[in-house]
Protein backbone atom coordinates (compact mmCIF):
# COMPACT_ATOMS: atom_id res chain seq x y z
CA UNK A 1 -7.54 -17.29 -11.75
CA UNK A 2 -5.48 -17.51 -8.35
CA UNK A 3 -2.10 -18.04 -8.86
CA UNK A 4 -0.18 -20.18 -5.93
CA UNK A 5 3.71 -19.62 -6.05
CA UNK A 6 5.97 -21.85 -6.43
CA UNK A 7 9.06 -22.08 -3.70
CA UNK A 8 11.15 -20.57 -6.35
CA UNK A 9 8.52 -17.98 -7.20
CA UNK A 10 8.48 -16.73 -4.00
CA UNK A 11 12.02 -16.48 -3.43
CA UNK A 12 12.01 -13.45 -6.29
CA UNK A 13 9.44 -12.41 -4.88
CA UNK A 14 10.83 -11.64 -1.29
CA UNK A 15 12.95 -9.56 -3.55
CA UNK A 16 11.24 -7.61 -5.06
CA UNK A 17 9.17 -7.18 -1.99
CA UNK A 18 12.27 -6.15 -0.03
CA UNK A 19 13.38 -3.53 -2.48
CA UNK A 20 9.11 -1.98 -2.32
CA UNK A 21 9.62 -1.85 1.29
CA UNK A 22 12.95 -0.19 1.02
CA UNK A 23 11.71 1.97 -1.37
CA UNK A 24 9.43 3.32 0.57
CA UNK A 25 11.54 3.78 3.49
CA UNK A 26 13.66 5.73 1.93
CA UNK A 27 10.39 8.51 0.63
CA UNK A 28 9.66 8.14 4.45
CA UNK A 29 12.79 9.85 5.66
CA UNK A 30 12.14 12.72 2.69
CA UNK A 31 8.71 13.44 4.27
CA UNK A 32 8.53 16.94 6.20
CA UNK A 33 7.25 20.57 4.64
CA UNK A 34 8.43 22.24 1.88
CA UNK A 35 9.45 18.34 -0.31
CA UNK A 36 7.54 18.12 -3.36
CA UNK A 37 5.58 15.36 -3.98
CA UNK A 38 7.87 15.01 -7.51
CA UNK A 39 11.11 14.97 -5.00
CA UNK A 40 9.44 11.75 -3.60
CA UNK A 41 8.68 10.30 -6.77
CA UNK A 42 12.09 10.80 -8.36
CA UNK A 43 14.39 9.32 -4.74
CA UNK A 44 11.82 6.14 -5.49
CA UNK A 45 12.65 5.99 -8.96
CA UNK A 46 16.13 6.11 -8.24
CA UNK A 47 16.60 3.78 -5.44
CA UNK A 48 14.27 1.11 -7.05
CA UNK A 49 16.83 1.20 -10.42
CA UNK A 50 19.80 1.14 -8.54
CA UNK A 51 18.63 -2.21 -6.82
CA UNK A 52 18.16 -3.63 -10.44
CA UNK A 53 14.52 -3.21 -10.79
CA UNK A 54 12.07 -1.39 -12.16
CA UNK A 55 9.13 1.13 -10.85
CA UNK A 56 5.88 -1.57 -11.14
CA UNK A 57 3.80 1.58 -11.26
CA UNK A 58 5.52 3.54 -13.49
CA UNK A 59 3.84 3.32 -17.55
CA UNK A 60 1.05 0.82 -15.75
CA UNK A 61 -2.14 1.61 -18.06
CA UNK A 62 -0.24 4.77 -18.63
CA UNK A 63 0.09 6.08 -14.97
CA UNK A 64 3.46 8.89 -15.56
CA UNK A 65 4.96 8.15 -12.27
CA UNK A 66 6.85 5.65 -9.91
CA UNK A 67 4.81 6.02 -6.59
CA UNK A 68 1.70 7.02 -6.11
CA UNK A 69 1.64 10.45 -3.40
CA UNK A 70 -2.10 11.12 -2.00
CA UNK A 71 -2.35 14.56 0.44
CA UNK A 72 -5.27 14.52 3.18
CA UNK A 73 -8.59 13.94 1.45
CA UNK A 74 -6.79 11.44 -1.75
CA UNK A 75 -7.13 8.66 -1.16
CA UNK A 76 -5.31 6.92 -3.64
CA UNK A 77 -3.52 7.11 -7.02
CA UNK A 78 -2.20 10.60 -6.55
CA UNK A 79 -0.07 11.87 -9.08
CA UNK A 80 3.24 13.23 -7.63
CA UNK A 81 3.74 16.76 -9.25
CA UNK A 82 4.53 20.69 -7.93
CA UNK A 83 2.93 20.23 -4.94
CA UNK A 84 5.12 21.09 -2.10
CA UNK A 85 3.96 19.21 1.22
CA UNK A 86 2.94 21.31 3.91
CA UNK A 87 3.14 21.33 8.08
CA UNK A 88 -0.25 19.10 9.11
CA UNK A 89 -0.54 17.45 6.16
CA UNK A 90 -0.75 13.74 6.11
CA UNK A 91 0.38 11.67 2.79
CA UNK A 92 -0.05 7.92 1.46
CA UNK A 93 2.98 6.73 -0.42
CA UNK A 94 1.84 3.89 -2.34
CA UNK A 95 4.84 1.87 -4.01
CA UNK A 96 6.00 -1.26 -6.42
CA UNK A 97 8.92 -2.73 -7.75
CA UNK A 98 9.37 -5.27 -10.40
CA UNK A 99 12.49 -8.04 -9.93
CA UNK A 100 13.13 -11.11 -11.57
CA UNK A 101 9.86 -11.08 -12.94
CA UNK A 102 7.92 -10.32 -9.69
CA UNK A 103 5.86 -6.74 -7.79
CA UNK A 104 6.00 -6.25 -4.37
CA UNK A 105 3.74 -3.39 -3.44
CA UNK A 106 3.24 -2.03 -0.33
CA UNK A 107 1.99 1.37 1.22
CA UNK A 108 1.45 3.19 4.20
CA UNK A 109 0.75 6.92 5.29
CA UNK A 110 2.97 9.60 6.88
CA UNK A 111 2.31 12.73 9.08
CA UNK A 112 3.77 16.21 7.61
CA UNK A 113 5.41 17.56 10.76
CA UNK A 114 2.79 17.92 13.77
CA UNK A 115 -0.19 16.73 12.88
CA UNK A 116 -3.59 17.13 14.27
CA UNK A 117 -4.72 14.30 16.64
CA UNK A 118 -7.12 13.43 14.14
CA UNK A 119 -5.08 12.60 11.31
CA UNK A 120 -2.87 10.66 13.96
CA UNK A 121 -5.65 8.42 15.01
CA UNK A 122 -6.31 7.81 11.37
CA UNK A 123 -2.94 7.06 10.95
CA UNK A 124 -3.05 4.56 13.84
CA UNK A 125 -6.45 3.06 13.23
CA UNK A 126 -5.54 2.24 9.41
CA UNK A 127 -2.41 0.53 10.35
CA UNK A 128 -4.48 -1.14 13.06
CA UNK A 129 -7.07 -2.55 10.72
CA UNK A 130 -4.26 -3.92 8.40
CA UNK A 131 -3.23 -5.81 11.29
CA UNK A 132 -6.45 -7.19 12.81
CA UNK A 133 -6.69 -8.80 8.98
CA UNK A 134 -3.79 -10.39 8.86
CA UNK A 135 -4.37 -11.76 11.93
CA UNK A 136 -6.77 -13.94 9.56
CA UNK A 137 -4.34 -14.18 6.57
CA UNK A 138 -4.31 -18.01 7.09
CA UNK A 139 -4.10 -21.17 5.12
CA UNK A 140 -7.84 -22.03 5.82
CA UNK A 141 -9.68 -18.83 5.89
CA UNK A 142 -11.42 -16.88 3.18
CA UNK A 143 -10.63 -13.18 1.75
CA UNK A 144 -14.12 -12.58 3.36
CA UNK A 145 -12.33 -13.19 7.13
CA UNK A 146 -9.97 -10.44 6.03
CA UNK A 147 -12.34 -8.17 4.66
CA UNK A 148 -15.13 -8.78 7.95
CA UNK A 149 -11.83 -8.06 10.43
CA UNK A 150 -10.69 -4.82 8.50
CA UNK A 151 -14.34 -3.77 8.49
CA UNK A 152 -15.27 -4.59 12.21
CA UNK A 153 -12.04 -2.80 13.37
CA UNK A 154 -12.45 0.47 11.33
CA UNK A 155 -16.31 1.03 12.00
CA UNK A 156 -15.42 -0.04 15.98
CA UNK A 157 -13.16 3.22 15.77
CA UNK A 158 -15.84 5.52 13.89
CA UNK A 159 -14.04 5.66 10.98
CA UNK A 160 -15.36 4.65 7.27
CA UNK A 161 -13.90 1.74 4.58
CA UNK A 162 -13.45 2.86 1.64
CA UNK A 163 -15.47 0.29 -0.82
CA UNK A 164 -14.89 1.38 -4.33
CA UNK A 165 -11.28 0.56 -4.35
CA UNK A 166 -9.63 -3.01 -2.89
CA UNK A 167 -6.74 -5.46 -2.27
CA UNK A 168 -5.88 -7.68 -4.74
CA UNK A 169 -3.48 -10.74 -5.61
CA UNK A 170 0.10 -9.81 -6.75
CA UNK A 171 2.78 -11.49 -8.03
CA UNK A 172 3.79 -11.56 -12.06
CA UNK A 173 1.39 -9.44 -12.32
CA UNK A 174 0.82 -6.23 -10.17
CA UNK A 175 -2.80 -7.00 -9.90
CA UNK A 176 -4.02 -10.43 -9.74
CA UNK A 177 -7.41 -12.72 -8.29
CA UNK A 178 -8.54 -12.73 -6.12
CA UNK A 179 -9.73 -9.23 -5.02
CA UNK A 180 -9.51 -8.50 -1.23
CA UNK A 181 -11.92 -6.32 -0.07
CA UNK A 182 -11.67 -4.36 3.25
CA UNK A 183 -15.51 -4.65 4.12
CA UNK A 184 -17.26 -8.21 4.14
CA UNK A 185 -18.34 -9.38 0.89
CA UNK A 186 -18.98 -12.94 0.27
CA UNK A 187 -19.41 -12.75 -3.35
CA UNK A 188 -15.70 -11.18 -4.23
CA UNK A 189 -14.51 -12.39 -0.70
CA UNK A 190 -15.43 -15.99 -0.90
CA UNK A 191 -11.51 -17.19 -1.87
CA UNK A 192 -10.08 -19.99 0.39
CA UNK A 193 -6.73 -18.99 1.39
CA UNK A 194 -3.70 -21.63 0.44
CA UNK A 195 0.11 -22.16 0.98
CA UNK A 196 1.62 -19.96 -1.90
CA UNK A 197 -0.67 -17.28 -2.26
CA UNK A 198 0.67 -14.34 -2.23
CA UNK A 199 -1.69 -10.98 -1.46
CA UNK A 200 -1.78 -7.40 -0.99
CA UNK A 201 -3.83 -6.31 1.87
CA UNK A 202 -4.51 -2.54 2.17
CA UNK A 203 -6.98 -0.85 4.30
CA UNK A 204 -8.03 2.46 2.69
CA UNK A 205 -9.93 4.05 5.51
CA UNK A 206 -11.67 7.59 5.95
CA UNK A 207 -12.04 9.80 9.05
CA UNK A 208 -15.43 10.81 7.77
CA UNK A 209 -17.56 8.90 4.87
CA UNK A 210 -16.22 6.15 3.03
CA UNK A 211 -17.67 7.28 -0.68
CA UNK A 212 -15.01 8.67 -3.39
CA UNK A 213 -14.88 10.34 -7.14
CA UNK A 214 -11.85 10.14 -9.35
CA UNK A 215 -10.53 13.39 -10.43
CA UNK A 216 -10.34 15.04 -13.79
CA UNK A 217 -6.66 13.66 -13.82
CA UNK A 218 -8.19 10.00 -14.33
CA UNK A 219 -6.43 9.10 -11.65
CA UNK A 220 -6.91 10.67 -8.12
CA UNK A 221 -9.11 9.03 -5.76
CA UNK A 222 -10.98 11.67 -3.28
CA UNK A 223 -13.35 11.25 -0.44
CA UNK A 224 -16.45 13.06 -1.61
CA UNK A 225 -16.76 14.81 1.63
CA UNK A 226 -13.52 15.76 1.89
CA UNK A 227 -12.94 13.80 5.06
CA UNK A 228 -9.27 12.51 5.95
CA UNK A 229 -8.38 9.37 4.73
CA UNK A 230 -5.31 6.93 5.15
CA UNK A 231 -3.76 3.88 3.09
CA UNK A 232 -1.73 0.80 4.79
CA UNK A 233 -0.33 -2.10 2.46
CA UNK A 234 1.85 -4.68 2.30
CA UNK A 235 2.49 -8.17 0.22
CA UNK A 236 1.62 -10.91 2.21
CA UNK A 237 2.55 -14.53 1.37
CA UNK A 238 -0.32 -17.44 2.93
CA UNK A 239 2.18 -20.11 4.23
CA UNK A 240 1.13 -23.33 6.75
CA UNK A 241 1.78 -21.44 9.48
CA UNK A 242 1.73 -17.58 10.57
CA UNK A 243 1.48 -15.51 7.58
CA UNK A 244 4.71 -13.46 6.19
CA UNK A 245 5.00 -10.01 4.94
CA UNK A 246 6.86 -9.45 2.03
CA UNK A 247 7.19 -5.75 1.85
CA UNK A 248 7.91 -5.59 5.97
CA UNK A 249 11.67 -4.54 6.23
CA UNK A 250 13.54 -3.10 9.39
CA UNK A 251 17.59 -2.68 7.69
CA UNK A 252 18.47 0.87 7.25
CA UNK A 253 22.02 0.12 6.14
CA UNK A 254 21.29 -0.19 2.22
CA UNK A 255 19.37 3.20 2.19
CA UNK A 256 22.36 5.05 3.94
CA UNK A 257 25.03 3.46 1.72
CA UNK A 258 22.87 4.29 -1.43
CA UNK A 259 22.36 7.97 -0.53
CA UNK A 260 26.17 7.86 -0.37
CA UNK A 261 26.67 7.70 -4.17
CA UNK A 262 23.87 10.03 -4.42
């Protein structure tokens, strides 16, 4: 069932959507070689409970972290551990938080140091695809516009969707109808966008093919081919008019005064 927010429902959650998207600011200014993916995982934790909220990933159907931290070929779901990031890797952070009874989630994916031009153009043509479907996040629409402008923009760059895994509806809960898929498919696509809804749109995009396993860990989404691949996300709230993210913030001053009392 698709939930549309109330006025007062989506007042928490710009919240809890500002407090994702500081989150993950603040494991963006960690990222260079040599930080351990656990390093990441435990600043997130920390800054998420010192705004008041909690970690929405943390104990969800028994996932042991609070972000999720996917190297080069993961694709998702990585479990932050040992591993110690290294120069010309690239990494998806993939973070919630839970506030006032409210997730925002929202993701994107980070180079380690210099990069190869590769991984950059992944970088850039993920983030690009996010874009071209918001463009059609509109009171109106269905998920399937989305999906067919996500689709159209990563194949028109020779790079691969990723199919297994989608979008989804947030909001009380992390994951909620309808799914949003990021190829066209008018069967789980076929949603009519209205005021109030509140979505997470994420591209997961390959530099090679788009096909994946999950790895012994339960967890850890791969490309089978071990191609490249790159995540973009944020909570997006359908309004009358242009579309608003949730998870989109540009302040820097609440990171530096929390790393203060650090």
């Amino acid at each position: 069932m698709i939930v549309v927010k109330s006025a007062r429902e989506i007042e928490s959650m710009r919240k809890a959507g500002r407090i994702a998207g500081l989150a993950l600011k603040t494991a963006e200014e960690m990222i260079r070689p040599g930080v351990t993916t656990r390093q990441i995982d435990t600043t997130i934790r920390q800054f998420i409970r010192s705004q008041g909220a909690k970690p929405s990933f943390l104990g969800y159907r028994g996932y042991p972290a609070s972000c999720n931290t996917s190297v080069n070929e993961e694709v998702i779901h990585g479990i932050p551990g040992r591993r110690a990031l290294r120069e010309g890797d690239i990494v998806s952070i993939d973070v919630g938080a839970y506030f006032e009874g409210f997730h925002g989630d929202t993701a994107a994916t980070f180079p380690v140091g210099d990069v190869s031009p590769e991984a950059l153009r992944l970088i850039e043509v993920t983030r690009r695809c996010f874009y071209e479907g918001l463009a059609c996040a509109a009171a109106g629409k269905r998920v399937s516009d989305i999906s067919a402008a996500v689709q159209k923009c990563a194949e028109s760059s020779h790079c691969s969707v990723v199919r297994d895994w989608t979008g989804h509806g947030v909001g009380r809960a992390l994951h909620e109808d309808p799914e949003v898929p990021n190829f066209r498919d008018t069967k789980r696509g076929s949603a009519r966008l209205l005021p109030g809804m509140t979505i997470a749109i994420e591209p997961m995009i390959s530099a090679g093919g788009g096909e994946t396993e999950v790895l012994r860990d339960g967890w850890t989404v791969v490309t089978i081919d071990g191609s490249l691949s790159a995540h973009y996300e944020h909570t997006v709230l359908i309004t009358e008019g242009k579309p608003e993210l949730l998870t989109h913030v540009e302040e820097e001053g609440v990171i530096s005064e929390w790393r203060k009392t650090m």
